[in-house]
PDB file of N, CA and C in Angstrom:
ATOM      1  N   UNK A   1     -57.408  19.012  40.916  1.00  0.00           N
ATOM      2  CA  UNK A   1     -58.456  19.310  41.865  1.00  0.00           C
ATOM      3  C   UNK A   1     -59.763  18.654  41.426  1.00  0.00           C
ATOM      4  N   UNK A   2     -61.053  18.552  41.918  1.00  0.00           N
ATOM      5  CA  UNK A   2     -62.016  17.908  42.209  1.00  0.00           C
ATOM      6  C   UNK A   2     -62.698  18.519  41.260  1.00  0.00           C
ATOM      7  N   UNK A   3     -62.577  20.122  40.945  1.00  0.00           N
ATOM      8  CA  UNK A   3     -63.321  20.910  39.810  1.00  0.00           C
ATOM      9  C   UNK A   3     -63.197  20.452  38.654  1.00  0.00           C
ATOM     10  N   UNK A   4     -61.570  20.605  38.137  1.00  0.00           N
ATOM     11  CA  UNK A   4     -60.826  20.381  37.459  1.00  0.00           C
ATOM     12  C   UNK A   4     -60.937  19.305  36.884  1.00  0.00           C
ATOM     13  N   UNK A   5     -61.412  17.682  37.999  1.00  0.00           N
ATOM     14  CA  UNK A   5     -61.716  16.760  37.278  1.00  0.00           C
ATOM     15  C   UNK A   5     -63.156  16.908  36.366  1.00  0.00           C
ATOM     16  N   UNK A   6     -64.243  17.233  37.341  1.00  0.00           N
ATOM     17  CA  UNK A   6     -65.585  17.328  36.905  1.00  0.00           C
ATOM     18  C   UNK A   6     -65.672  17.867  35.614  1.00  0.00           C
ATOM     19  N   UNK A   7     -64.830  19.038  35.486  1.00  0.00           N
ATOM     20  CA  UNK A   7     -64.852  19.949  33.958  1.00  0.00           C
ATOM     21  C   UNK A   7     -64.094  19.006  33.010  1.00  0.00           C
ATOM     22  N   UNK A   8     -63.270  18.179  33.375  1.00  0.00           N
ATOM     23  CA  UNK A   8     -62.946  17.730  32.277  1.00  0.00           C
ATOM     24  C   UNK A   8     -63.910  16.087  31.840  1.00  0.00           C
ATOM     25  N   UNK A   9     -64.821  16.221  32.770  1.00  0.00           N
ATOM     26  CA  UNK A   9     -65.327  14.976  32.569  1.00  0.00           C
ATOM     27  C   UNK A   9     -66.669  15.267  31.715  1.00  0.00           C
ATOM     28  N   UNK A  10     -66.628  16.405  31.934  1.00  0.00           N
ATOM     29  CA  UNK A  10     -68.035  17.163  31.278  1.00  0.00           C
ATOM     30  C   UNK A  10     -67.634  17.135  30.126  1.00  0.00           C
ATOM     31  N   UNK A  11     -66.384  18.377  29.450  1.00  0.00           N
ATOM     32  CA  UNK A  11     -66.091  18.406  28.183  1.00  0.00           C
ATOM     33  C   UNK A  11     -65.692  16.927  27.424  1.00  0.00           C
ATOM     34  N   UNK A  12     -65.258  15.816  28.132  1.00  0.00           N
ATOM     35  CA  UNK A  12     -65.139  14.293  27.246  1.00  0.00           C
ATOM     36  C   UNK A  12     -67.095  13.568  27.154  1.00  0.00           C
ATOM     37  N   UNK A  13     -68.007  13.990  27.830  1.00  0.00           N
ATOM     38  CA  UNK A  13     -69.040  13.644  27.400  1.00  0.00           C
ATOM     39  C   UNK A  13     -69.541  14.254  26.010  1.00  0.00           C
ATOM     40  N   UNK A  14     -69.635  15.733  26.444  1.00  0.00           N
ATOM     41  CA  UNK A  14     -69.622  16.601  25.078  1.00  0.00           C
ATOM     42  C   UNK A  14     -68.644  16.082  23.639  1.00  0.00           C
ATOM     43  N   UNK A  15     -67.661  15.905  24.056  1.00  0.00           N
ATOM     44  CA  UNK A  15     -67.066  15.348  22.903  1.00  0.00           C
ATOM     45  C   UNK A  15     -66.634  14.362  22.324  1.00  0.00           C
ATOM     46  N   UNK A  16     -67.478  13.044  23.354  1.00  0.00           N
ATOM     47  CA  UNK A  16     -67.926  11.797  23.019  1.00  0.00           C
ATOM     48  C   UNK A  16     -69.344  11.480  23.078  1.00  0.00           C
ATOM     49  N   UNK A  17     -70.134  12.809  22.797  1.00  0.00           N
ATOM     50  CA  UNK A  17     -71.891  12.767  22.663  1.00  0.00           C
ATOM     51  C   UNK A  17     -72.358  11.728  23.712  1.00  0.00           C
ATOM     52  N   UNK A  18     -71.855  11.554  24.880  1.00  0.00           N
ATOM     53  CA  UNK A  18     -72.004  10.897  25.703  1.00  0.00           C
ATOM     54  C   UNK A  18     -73.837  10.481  25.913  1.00  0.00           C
ATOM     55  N   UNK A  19     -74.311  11.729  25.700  1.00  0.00           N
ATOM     56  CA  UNK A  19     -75.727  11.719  26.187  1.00  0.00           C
ATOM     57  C   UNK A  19     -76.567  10.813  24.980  1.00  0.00           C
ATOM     58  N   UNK A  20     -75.648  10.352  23.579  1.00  0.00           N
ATOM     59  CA  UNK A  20     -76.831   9.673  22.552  1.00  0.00           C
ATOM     60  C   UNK A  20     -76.454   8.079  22.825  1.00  0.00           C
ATOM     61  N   UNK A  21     -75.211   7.960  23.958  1.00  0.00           N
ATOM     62  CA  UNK A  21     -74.707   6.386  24.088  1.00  0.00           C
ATOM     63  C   UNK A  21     -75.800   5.669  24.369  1.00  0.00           C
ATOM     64  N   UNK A  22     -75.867   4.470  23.337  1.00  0.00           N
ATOM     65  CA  UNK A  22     -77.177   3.884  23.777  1.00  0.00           C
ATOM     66  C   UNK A  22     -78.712   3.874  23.616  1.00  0.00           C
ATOM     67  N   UNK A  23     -78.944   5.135  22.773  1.00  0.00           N
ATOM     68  CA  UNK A  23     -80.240   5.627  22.373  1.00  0.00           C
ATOM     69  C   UNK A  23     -80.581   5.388  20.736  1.00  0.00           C
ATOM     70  N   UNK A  24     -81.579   4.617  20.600  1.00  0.00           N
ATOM     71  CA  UNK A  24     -81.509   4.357  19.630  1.00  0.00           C
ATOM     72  C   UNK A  24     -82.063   5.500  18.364  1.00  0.00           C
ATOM     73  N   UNK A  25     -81.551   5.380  17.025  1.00  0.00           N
ATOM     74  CA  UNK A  25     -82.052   6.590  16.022  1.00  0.00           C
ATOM     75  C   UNK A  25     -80.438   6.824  15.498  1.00  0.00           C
ATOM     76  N   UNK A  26     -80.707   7.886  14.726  1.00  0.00           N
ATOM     77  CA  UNK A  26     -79.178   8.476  13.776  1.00  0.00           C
ATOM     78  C   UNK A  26     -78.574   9.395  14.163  1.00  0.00           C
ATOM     79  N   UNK A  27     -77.430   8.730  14.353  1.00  0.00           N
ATOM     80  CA  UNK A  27     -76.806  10.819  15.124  1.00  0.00           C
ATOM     81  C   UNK A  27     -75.826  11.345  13.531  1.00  0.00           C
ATOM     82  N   UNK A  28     -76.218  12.414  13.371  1.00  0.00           N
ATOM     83  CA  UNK A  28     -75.811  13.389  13.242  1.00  0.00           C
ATOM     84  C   UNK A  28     -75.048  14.321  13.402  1.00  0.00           C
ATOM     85  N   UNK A  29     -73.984  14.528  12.821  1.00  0.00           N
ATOM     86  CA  UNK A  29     -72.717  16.005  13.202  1.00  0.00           C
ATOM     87  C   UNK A  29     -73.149  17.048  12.176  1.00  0.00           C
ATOM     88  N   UNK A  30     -73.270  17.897  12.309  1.00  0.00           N
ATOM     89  CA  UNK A  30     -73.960  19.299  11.805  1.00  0.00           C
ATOM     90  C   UNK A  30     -72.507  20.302  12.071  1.00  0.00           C
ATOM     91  N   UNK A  31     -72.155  20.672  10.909  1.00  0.00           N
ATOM     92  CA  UNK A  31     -71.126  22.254  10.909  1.00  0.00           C
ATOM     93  C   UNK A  31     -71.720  23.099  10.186  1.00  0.00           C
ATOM     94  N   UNK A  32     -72.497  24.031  10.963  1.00  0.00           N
ATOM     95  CA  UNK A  32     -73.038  25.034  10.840  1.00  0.00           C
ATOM     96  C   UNK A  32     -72.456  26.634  11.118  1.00  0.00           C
ATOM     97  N   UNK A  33     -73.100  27.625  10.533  1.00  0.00           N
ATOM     98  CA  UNK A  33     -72.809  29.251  11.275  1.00  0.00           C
ATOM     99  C   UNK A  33     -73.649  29.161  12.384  1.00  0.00           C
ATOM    100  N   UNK A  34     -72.876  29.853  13.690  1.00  0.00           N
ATOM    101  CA  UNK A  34     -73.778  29.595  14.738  1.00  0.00           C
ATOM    102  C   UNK A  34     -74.664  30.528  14.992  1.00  0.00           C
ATOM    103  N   UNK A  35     -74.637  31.455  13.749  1.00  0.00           N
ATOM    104  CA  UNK A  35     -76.200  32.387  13.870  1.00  0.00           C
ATOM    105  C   UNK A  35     -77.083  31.362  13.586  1.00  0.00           C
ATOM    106  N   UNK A  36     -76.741  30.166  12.144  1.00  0.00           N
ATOM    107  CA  UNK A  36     -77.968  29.841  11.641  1.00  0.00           C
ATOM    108  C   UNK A  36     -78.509  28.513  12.622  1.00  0.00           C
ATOM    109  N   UNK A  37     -77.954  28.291  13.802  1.00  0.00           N
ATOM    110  CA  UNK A  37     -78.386  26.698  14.694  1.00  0.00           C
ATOM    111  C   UNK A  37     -79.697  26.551  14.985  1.00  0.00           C
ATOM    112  N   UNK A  38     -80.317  27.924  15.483  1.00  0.00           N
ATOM    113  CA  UNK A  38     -81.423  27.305  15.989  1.00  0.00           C
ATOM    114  C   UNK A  38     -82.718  27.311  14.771  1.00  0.00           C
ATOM    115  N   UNK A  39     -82.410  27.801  13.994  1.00  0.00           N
ATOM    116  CA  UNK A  39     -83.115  27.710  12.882  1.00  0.00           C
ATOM    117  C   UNK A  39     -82.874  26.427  12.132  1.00  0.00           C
ATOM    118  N   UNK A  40     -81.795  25.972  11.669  1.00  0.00           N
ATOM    119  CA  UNK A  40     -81.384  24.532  11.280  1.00  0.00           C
ATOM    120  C   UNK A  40     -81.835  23.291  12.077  1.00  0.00           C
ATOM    121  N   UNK A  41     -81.817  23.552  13.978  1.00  0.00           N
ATOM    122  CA  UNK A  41     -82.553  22.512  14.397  1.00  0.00           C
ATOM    123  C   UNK A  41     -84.242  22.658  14.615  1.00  0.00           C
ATOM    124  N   UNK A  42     -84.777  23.692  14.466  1.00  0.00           N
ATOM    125  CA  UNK A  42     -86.348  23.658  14.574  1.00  0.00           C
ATOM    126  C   UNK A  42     -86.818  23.181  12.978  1.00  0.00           C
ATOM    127  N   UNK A  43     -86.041  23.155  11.761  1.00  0.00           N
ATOM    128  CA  UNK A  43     -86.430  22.656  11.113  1.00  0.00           C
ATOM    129  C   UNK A  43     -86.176  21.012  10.708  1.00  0.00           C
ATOM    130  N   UNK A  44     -85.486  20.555  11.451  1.00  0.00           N
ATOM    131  CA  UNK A  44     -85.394  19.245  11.161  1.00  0.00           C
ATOM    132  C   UNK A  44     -85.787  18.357  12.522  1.00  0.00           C
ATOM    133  N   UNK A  45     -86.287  19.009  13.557  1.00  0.00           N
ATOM    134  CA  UNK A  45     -87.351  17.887  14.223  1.00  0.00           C
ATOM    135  C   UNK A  45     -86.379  16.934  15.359  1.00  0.00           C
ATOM    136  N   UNK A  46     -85.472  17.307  15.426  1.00  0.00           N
ATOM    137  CA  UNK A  46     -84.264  16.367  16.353  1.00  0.00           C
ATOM    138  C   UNK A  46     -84.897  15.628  17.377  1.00  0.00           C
ATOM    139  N   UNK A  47     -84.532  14.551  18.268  1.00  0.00           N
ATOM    140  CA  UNK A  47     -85.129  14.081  19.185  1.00  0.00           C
ATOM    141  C   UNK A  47     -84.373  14.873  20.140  1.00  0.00           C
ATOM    142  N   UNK A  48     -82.834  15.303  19.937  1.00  0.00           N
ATOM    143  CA  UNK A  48     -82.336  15.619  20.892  1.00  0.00           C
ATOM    144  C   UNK A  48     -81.093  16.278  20.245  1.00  0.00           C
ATOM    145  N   UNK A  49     -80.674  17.322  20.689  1.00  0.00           N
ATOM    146  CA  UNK A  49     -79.159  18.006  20.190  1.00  0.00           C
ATOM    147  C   UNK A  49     -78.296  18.547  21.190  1.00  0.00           C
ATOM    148  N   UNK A  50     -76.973  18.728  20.902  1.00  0.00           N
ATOM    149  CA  UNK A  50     -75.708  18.957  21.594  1.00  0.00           C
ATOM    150  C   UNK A  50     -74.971  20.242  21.161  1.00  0.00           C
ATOM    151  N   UNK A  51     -75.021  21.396  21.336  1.00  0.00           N
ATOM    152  CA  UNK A  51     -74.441  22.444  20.780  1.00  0.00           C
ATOM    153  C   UNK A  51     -73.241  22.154  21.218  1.00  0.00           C
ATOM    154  N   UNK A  52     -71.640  22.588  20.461  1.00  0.00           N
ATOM    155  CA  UNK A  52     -70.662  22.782  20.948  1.00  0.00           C
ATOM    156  C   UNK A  52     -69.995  24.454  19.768  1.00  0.00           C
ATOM    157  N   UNK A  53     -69.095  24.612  19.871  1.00  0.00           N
ATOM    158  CA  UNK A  53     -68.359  25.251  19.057  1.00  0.00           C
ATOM    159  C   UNK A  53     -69.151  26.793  19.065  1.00  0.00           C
ATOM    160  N   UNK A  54     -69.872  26.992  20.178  1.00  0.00           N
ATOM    161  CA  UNK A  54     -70.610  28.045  20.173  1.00  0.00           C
ATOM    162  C   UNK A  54     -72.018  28.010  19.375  1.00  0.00           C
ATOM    163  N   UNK A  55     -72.510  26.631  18.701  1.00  0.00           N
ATOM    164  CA  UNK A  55     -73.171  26.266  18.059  1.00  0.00           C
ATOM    165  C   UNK A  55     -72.827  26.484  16.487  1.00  0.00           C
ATOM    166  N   UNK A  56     -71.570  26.429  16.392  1.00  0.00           N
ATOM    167  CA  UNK A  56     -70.979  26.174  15.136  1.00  0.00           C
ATOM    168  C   UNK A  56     -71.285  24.301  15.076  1.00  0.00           C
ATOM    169  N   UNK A  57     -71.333  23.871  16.147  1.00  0.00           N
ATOM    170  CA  UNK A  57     -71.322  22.648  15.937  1.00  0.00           C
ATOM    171  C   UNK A  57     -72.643  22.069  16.518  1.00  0.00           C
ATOM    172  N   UNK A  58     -73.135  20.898  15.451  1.00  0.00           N
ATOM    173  CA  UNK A  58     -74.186  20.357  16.470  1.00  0.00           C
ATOM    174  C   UNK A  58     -74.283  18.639  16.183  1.00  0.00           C
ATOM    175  N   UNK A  59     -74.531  18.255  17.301  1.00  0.00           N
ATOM    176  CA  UNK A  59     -74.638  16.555  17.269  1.00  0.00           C
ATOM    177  C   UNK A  59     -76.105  16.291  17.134  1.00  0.00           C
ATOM    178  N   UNK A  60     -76.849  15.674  16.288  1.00  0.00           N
ATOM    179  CA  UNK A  60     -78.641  15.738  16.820  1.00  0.00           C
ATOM    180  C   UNK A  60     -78.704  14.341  16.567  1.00  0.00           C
ATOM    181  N   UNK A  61     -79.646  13.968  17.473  1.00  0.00           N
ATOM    182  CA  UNK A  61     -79.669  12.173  17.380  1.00  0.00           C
ATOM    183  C   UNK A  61     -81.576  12.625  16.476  1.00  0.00           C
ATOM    184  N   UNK A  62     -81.483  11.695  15.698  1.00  0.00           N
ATOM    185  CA  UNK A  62     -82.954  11.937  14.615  1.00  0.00           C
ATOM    186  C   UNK A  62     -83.394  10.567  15.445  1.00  0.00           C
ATOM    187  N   UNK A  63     -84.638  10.395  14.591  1.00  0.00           N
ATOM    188  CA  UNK A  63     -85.195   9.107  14.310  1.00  0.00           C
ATOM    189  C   UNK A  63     -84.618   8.279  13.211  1.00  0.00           C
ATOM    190  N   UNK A  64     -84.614   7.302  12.648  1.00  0.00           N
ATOM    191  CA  UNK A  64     -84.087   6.982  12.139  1.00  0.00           C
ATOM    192  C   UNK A  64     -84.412   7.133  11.043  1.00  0.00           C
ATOM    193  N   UNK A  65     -83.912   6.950   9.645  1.00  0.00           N
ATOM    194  CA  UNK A  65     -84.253   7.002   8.101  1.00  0.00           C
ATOM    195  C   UNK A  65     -84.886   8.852   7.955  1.00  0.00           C
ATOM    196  N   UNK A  66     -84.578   9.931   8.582  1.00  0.00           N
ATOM    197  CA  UNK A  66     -84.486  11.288   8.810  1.00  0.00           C
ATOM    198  C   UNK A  66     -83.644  12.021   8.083  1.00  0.00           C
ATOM    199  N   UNK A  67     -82.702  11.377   7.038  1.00  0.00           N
ATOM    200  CA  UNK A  67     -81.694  11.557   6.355  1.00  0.00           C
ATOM    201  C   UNK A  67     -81.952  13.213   5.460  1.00  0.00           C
ATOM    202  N   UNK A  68     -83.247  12.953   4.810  1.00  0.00           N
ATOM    203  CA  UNK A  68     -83.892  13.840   4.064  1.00  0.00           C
ATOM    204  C   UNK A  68     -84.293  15.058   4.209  1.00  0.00           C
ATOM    205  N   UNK A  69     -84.455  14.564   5.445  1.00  0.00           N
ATOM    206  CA  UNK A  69     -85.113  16.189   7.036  1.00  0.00           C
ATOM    207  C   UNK A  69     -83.824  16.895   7.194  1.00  0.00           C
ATOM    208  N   UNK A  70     -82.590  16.172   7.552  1.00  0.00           N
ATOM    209  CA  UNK A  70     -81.481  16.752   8.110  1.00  0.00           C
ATOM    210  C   UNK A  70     -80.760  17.395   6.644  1.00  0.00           C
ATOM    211  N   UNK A  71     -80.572  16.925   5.576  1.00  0.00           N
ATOM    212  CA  UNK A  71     -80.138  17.376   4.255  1.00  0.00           C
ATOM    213  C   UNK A  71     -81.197  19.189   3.985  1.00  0.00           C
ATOM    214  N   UNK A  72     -82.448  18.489   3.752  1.00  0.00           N
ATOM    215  CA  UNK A  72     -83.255  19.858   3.658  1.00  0.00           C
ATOM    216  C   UNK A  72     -82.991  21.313   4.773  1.00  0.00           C
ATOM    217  N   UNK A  73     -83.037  20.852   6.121  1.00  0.00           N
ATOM    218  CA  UNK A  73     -82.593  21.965   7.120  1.00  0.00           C
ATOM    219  C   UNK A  73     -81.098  22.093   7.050  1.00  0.00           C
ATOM    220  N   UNK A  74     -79.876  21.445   6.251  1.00  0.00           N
ATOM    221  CA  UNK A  74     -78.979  21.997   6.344  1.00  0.00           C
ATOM    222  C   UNK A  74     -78.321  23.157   4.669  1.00  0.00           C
ATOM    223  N   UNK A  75     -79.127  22.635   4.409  1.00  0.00           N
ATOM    224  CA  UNK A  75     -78.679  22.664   2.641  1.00  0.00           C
ATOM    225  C   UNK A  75     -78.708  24.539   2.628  1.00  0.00           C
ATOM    226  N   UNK A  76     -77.816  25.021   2.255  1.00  0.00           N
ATOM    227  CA  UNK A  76     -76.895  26.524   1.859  1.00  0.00           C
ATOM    228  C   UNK A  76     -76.995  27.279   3.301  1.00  0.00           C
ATOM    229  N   UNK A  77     -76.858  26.362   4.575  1.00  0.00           N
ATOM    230  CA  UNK A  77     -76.206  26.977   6.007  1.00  0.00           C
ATOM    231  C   UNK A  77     -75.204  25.962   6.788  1.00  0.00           C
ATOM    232  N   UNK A  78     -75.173  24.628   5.780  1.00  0.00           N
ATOM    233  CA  UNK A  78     -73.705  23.767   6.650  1.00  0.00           C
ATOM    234  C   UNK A  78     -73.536  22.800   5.719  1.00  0.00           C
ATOM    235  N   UNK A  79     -73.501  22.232   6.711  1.00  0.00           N
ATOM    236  CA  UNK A  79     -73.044  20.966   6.089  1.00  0.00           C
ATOM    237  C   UNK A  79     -73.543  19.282   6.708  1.00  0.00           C
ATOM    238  N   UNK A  80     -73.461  17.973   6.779  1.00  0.00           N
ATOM    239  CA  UNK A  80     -73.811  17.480   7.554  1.00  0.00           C
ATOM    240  C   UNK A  80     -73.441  16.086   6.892  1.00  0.00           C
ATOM    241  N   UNK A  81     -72.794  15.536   7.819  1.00  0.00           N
ATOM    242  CA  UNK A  81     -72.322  14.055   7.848  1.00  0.00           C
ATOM    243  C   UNK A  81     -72.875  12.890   8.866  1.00  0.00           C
ATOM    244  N   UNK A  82     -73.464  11.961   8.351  1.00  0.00           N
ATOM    245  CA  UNK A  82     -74.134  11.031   9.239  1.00  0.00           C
ATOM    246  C   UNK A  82     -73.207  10.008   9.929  1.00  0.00           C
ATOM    247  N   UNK A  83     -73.274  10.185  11.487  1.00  0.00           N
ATOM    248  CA  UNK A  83     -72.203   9.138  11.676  1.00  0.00           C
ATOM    249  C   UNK A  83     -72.469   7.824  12.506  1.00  0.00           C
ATOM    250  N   UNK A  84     -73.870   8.119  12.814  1.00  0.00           N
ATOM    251  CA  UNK A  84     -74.390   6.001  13.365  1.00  0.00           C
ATOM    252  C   UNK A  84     -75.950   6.217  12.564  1.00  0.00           C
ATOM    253  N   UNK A  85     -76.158   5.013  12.122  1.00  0.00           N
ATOM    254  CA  UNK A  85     -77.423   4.753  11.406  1.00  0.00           C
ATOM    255  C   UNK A  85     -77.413   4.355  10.359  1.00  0.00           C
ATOM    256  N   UNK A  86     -79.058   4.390  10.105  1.00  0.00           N
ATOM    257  CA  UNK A  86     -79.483   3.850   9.097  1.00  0.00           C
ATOM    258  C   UNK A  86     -80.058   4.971   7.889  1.00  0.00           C
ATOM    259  N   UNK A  87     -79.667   6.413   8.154  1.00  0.00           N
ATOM    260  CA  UNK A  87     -80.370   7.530   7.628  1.00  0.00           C
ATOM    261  C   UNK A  87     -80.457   8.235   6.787  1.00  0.00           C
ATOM    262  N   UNK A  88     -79.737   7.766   5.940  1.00  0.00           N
ATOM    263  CA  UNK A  88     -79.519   7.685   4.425  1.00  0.00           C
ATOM    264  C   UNK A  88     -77.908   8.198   3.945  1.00  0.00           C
ATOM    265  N   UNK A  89     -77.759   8.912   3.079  1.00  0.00           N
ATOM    266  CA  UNK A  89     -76.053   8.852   2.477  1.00  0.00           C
ATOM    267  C   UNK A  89     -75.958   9.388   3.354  1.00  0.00           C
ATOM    268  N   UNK A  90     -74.302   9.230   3.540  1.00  0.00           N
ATOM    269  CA  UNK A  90     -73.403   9.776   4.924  1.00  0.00           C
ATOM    270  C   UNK A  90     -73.017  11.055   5.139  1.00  0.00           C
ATOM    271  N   UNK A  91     -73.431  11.778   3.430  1.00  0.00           N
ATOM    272  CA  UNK A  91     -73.199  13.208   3.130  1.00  0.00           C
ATOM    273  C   UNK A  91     -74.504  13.049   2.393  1.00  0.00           C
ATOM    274  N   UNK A  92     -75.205  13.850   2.946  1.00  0.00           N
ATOM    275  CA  UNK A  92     -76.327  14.551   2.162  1.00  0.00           C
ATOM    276  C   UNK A  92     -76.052  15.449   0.773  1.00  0.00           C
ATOM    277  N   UNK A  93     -76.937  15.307  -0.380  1.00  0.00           N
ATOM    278  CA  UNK A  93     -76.180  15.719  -1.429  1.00  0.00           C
ATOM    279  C   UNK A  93     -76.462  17.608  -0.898  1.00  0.00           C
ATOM    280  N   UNK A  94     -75.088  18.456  -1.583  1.00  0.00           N
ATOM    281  CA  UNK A  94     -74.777  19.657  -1.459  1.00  0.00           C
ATOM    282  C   UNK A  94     -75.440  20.434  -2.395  1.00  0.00           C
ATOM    283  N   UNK A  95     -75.694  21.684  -2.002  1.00  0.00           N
ATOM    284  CA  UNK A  95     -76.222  22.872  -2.467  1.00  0.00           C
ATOM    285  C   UNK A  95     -75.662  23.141  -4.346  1.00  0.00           C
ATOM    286  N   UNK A  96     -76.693  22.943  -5.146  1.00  0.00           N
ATOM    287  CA  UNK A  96     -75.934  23.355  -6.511  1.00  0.00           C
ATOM    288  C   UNK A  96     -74.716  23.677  -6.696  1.00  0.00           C
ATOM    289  N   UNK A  97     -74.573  24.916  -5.937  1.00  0.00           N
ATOM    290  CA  UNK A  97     -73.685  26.226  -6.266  1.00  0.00           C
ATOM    291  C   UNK A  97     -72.342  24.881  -5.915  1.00  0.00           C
ATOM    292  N   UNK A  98     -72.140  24.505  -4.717  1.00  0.00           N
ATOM    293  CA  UNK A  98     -71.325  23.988  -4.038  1.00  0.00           C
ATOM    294  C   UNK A  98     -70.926  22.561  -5.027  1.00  0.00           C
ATOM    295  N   UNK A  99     -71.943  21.810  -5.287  1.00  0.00           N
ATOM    296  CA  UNK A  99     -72.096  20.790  -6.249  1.00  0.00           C
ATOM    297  C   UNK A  99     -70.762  20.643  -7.944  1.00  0.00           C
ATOM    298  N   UNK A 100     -71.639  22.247  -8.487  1.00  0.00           N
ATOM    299  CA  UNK A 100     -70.772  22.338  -9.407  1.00  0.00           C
ATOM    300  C   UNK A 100     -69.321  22.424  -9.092  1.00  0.00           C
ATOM    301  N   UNK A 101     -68.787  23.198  -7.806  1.00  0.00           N
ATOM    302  CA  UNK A 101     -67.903  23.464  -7.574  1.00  0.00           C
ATOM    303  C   UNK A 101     -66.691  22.081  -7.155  1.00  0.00           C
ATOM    304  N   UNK A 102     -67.852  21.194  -6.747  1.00  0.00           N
ATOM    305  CA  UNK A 102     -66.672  20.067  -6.607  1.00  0.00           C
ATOM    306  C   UNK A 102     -67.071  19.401  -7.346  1.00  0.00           C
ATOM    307  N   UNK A 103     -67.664  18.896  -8.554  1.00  0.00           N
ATOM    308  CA  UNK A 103     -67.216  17.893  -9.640  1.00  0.00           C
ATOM    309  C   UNK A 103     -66.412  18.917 -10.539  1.00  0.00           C
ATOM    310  N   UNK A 104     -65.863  20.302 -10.212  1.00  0.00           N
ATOM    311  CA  UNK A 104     -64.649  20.668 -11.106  1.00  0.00           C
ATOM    312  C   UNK A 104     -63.611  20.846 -10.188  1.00  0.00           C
ATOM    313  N   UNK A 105     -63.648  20.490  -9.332  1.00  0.00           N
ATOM    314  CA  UNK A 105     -62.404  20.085  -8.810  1.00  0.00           C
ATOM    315  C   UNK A 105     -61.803  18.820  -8.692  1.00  0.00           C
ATOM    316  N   UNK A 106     -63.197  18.120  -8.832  1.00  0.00           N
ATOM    317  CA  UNK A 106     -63.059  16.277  -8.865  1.00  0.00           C
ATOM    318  C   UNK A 106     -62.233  16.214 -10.020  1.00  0.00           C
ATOM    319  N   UNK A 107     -62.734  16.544 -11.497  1.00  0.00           N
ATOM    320  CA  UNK A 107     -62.533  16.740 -12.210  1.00  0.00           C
ATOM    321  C   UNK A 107     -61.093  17.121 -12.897  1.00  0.00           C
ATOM    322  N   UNK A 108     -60.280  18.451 -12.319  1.00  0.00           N
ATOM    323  CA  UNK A 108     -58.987  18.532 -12.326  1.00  0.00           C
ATOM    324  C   UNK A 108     -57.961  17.738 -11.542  1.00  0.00           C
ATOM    325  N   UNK A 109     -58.222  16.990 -10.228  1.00  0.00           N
ATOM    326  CA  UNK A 109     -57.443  16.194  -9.674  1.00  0.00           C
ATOM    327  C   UNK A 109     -57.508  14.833  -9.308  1.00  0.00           C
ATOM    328  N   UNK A 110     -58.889  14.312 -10.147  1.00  0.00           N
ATOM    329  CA  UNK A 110     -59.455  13.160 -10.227  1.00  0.00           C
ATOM    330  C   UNK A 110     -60.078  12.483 -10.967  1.00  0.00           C
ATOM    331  N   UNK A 111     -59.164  12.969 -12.730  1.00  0.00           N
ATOM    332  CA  UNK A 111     -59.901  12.883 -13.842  1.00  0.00           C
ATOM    333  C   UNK A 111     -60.323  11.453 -13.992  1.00  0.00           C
ATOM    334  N   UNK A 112     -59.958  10.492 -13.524  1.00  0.00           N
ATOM    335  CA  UNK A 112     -60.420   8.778 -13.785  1.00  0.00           C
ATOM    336  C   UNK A 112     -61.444   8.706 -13.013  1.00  0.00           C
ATOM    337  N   UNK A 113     -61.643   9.247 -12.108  1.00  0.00           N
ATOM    338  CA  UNK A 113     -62.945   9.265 -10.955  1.00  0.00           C
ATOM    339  C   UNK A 113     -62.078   7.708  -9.529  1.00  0.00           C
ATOM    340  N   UNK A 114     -61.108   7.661  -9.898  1.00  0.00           N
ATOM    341  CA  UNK A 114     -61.162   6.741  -8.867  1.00  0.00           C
ATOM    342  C   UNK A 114     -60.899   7.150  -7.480  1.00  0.00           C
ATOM    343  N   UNK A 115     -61.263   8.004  -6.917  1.00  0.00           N
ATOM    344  CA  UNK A 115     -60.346   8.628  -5.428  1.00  0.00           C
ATOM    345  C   UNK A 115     -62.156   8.487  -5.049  1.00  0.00           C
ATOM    346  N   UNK A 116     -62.529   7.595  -3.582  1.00  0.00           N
ATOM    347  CA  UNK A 116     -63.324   7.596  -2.705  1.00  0.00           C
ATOM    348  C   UNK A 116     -64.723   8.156  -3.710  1.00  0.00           C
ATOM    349  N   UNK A 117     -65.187   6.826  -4.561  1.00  0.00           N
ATOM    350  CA  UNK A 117     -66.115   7.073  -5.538  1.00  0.00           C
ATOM    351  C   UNK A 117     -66.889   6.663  -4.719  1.00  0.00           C
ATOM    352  N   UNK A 118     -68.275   7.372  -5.162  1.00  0.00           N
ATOM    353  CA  UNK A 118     -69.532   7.527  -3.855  1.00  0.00           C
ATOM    354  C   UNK A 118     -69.937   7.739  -2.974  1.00  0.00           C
ATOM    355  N   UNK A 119     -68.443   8.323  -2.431  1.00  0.00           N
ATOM    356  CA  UNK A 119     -68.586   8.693  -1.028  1.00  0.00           C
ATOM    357  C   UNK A 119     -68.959  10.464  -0.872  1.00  0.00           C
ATOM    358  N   UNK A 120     -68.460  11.263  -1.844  1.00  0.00           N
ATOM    359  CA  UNK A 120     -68.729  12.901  -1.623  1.00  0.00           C
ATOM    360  C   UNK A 120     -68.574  13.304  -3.306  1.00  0.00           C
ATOM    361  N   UNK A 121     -69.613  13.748  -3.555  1.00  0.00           N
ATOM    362  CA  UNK A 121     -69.583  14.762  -5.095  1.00  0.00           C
ATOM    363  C   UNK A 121     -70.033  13.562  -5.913  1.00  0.00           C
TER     364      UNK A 121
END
């Protein structure tokens, strides 16, 4: 049906961030608690964001080189992986607590360090 199409054309924008196609700056995927969203995006200044997952999830297109903004507003309420830009590491470095926790896991199953060096921990 005609609904049926529209809704599904809606949910493939949403989940091809349809609305940052083309706009220039860094987008952003944010996995957050969706108590903590709107607090996580008033502190990092977004040009523009996409709630999904009940706002467990968020897409925010920054300005660019914002890397620092988005690390600080996510750091001990998510997490956050950069996925177009120029906006600094692709994983913002993690919360201490979390930190220690994976160079001892790096550690027991990656004692040479060679598994995806520089990319996380």
């Amino acid at each position: 049906t005609e609904a049926a199409e529209a809704t599904a054309r809606r949910w493939a924008a949403i989940r091809d961030v349809a609305a940052f196609h083309g706009r220039p700056g860094d987008v952003w995927k944010l996995s957050v608690l969706p108590s903590e969203a709107a607090g996580i995006v008033a502190r990092m200044a977004a040009e523009a964001v996409i709630y999904d997952w009940g706002g467990g999830l968020i897409w925010a297109l920054t300005e660019p080189g914002k890397g620092a903004e988005v690390a600080a507003a996510v750091t001990g309420h998510g997490h956050a992986t950069l996925v177009k830009g120029q906006g600094g590491p692709i994983f913002p470095p993690e919360a201490a607590e979390v930190a220690r926790l994976v160079a001892g896991l790096k550690a027991r199953f990656d004692p040479r360090g060679i598994l995806n060096t520089g990319m996380i921990g």
